[in-house]
C-alpha atoms as a PDB file:
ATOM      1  CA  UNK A   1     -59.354 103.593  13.681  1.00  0.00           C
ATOM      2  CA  UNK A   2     -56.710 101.036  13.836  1.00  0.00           C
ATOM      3  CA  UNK A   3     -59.372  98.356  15.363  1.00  0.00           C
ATOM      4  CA  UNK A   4     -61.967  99.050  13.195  1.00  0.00           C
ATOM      5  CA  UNK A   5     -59.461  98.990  10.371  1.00  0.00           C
ATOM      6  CA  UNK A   6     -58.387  95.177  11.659  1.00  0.00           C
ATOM      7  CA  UNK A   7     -62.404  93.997  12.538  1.00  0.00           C
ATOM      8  CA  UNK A   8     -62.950  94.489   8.499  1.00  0.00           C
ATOM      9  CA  UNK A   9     -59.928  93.414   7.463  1.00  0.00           C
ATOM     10  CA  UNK A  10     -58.648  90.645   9.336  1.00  0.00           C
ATOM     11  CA  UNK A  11     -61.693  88.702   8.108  1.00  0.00           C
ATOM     12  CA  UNK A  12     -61.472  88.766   4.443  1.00  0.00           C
ATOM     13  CA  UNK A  13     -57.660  88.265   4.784  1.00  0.00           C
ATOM     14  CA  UNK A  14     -58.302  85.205   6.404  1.00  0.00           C
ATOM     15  CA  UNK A  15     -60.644  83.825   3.681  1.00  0.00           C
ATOM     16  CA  UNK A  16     -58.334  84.363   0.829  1.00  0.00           C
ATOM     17  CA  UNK A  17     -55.282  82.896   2.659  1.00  0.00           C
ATOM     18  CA  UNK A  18     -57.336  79.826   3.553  1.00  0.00           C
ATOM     19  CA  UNK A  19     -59.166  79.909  -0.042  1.00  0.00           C
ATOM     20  CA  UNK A  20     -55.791  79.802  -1.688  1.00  0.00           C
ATOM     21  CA  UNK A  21     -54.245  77.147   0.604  1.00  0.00           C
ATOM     22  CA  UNK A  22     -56.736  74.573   1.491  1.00  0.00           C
ATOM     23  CA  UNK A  23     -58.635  75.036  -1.889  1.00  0.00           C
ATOM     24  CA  UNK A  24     -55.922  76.084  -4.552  1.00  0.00           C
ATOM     25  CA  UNK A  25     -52.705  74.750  -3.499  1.00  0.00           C
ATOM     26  CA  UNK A  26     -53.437  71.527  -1.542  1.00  0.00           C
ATOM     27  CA  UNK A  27     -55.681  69.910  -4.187  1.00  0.00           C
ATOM     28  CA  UNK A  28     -53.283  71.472  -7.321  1.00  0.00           C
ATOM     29  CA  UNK A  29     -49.493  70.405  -6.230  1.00  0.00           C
ATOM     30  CA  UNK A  30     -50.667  66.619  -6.177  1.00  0.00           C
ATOM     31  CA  UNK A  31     -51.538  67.897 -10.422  1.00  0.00           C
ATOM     32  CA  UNK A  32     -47.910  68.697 -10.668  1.00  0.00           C
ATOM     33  CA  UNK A  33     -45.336  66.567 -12.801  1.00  0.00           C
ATOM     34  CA  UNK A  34     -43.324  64.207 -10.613  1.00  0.00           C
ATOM     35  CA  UNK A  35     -45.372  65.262  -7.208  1.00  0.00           C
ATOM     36  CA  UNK A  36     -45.654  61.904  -5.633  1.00  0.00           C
ATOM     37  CA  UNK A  37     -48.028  61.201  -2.812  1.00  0.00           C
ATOM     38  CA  UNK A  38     -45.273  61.085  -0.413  1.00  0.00           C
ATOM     39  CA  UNK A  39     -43.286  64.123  -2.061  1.00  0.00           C
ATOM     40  CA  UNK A  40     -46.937  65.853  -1.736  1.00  0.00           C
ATOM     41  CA  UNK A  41     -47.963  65.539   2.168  1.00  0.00           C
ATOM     42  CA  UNK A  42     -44.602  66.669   3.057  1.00  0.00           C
ATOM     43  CA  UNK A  43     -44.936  69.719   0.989  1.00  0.00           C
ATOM     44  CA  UNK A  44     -48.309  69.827   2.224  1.00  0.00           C
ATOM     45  CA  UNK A  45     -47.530  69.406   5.973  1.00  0.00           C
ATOM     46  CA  UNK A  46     -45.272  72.272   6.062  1.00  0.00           C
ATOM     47  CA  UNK A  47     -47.802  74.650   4.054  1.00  0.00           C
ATOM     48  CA  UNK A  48     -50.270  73.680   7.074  1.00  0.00           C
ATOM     49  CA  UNK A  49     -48.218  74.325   9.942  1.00  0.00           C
ATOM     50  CA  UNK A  50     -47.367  77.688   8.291  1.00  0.00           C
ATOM     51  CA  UNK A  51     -51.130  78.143   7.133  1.00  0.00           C
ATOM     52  CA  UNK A  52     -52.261  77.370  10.753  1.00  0.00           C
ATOM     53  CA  UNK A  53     -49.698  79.454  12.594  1.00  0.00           C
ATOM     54  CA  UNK A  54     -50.748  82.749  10.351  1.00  0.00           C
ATOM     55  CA  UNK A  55     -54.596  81.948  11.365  1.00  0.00           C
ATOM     56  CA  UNK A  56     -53.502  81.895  15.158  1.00  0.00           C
ATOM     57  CA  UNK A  57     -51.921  85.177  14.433  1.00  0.00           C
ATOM     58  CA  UNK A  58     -54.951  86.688  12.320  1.00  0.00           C
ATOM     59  CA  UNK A  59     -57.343  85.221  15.212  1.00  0.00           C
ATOM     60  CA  UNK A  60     -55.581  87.162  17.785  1.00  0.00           C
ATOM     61  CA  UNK A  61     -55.547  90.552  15.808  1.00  0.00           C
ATOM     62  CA  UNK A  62     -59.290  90.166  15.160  1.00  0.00           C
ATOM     63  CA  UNK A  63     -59.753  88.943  18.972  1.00  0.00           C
ATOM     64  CA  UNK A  64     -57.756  92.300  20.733  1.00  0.00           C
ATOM     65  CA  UNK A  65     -59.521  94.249  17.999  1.00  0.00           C
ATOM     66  CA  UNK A  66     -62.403  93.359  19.692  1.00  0.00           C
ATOM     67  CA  UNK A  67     -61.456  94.302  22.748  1.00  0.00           C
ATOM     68  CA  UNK A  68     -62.747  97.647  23.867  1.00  0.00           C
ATOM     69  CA  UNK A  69     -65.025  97.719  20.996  1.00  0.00           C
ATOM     70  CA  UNK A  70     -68.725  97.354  21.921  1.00  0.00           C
ATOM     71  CA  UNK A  71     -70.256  98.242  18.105  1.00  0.00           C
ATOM     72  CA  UNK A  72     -68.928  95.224  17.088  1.00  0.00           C
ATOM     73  CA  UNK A  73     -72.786  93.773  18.035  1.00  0.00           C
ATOM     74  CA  UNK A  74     -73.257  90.109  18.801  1.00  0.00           C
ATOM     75  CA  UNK A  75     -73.650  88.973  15.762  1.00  0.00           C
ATOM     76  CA  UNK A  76     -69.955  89.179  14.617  1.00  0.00           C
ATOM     77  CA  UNK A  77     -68.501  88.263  18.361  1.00  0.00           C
ATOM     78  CA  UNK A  78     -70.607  84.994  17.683  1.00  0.00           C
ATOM     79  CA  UNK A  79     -69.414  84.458  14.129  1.00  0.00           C
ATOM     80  CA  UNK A  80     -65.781  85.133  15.213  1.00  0.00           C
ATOM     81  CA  UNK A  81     -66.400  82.556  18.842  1.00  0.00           C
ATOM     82  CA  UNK A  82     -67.597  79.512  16.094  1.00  0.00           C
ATOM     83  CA  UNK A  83     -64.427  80.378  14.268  1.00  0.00           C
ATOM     84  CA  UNK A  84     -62.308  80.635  16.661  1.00  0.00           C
ATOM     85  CA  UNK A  85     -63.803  76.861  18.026  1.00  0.00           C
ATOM     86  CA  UNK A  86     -63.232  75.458  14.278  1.00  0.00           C
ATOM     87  CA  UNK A  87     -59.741  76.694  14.601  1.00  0.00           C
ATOM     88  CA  UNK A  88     -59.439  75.382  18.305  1.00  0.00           C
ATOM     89  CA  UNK A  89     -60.703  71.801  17.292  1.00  0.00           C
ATOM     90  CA  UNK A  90     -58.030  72.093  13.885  1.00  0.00           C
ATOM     91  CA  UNK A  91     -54.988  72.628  16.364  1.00  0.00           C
ATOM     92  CA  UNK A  92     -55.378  70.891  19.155  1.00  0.00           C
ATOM     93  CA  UNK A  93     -56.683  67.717  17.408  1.00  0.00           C
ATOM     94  CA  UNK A  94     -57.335  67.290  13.725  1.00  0.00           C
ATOM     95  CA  UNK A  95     -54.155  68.998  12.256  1.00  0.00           C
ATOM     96  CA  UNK A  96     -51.940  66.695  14.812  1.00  0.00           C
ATOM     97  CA  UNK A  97     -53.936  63.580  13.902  1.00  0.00           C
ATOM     98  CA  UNK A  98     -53.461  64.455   9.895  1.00  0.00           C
ATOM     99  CA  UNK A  99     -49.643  65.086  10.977  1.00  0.00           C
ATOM    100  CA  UNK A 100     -49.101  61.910  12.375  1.00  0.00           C
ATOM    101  CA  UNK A 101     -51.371  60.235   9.396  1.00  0.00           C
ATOM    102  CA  UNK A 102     -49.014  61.796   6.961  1.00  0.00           C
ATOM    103  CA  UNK A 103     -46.240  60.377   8.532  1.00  0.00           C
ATOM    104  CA  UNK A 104     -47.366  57.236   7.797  1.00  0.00           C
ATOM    105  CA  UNK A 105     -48.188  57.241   4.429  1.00  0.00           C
ATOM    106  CA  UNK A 106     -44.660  58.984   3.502  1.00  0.00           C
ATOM    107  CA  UNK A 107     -43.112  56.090   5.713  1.00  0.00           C
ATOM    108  CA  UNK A 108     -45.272  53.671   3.734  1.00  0.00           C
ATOM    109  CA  UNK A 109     -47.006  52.366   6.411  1.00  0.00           C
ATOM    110  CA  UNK A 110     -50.637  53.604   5.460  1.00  0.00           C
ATOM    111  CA  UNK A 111     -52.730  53.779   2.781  1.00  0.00           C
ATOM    112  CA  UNK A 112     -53.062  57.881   1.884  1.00  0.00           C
ATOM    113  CA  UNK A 113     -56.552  58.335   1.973  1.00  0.00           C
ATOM    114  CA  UNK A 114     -58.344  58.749   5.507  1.00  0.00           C
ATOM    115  CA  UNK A 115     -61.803  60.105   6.436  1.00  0.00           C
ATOM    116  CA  UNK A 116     -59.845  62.639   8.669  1.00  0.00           C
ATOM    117  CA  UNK A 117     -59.137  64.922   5.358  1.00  0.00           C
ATOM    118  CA  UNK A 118     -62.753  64.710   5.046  1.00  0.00           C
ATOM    119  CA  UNK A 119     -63.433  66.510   8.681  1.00  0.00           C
ATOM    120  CA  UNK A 120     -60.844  69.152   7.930  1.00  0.00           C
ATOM    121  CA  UNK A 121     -61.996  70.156   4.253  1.00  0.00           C
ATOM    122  CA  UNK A 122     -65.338  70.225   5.940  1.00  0.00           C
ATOM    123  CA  UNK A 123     -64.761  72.512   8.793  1.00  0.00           C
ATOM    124  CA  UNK A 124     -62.665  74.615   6.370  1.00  0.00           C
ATOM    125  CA  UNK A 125     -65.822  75.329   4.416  1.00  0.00           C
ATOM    126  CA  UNK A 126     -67.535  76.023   7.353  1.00  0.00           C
ATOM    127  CA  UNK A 127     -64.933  78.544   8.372  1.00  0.00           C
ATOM    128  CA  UNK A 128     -64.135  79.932   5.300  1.00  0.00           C
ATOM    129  CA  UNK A 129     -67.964  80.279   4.424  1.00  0.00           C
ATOM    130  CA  UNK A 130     -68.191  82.022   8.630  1.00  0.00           C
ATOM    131  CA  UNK A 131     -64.676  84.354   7.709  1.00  0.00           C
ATOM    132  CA  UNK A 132     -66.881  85.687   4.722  1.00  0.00           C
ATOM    133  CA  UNK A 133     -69.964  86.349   6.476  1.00  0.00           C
ATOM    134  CA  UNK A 134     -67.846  87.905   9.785  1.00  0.00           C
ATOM    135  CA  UNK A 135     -65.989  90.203   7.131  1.00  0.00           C
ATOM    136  CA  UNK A 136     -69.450  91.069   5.901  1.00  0.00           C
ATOM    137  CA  UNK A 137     -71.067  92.203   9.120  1.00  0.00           C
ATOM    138  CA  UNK A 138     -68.329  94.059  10.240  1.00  0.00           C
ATOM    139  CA  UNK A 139     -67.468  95.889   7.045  1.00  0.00           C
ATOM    140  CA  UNK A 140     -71.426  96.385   6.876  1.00  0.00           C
ATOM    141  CA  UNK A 141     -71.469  97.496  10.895  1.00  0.00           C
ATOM    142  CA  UNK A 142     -68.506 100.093  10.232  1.00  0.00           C
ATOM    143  CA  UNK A 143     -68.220 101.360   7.046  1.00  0.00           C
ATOM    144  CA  UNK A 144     -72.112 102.250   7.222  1.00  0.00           C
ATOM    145  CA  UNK A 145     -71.868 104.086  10.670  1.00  0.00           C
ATOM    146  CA  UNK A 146     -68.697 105.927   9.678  1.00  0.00           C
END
């Protein structure tokens, strides 16, 4: 019950906590009296780390929920394998290169836009728009059959 529980929820918990982050907060604290560029990407690099460490932790939950669990169907193992890639490609590389690009710009040694925010808004809508559609399926998969 548990897993089946987690396979509908995990999903739609991850969109809103990645909704509310990456298109809420981020864009709104820079809005904020006295929030200086600098002031903001250090806010904004902390949020991240913590954003990123709670998706590793929902991505495992949904991935041992999985385990053992062959109504799933391939459609949502799929889904959840291109999301767990997105998030793959945001740890090991993006969220690291952003990191080091913040750094810069708070030590005033780089201009504070880069293409690189580009990428990672990008492959958050892709995710966010894939969380949605895994949460679908599943909830659609279970709460039909049960």
């Amino acid at each position: 019950m548990f897993r089946k529980l987690a396979l509908v929820a995990v999903p739609f918990i991850w969109f809103g906590t990645v909704a509310a982050i990456s298109f809420m907060e981020a864009p709104l604290k820079f809005q904020a009296p006295g929030v200086t560029i600098p002031l903001g990407l250090g806010i904004g690099r902390l949020v991240f780390f913590a954003l990123n460490k709670m998706e590793l932790v929902l991505a495992a939950v949904f991935l041992l929920s999985l385990f053992g669990n062959r109504s799933v169907g391939k459609a949502a193992t799929t889904i959840f394998a291109i999301i767990a890639l997105i998030l793959c490609v945001e740890t090991l590389w993006l969220l690291p290169v952003l990191d080091v690009r913040a750094e810069e710009v708070i030590n005033g040694t780089a201009e504070p836009f880069s293409k690189m925010h580009f990428i990672y808004i990008a492959l958050d809508a892709v995710k966010l728009i894939l969380l949605f559609v895994l949460g679908t399926v599943t909830a659609r998969r279970f709460l039909v059959r049960d």
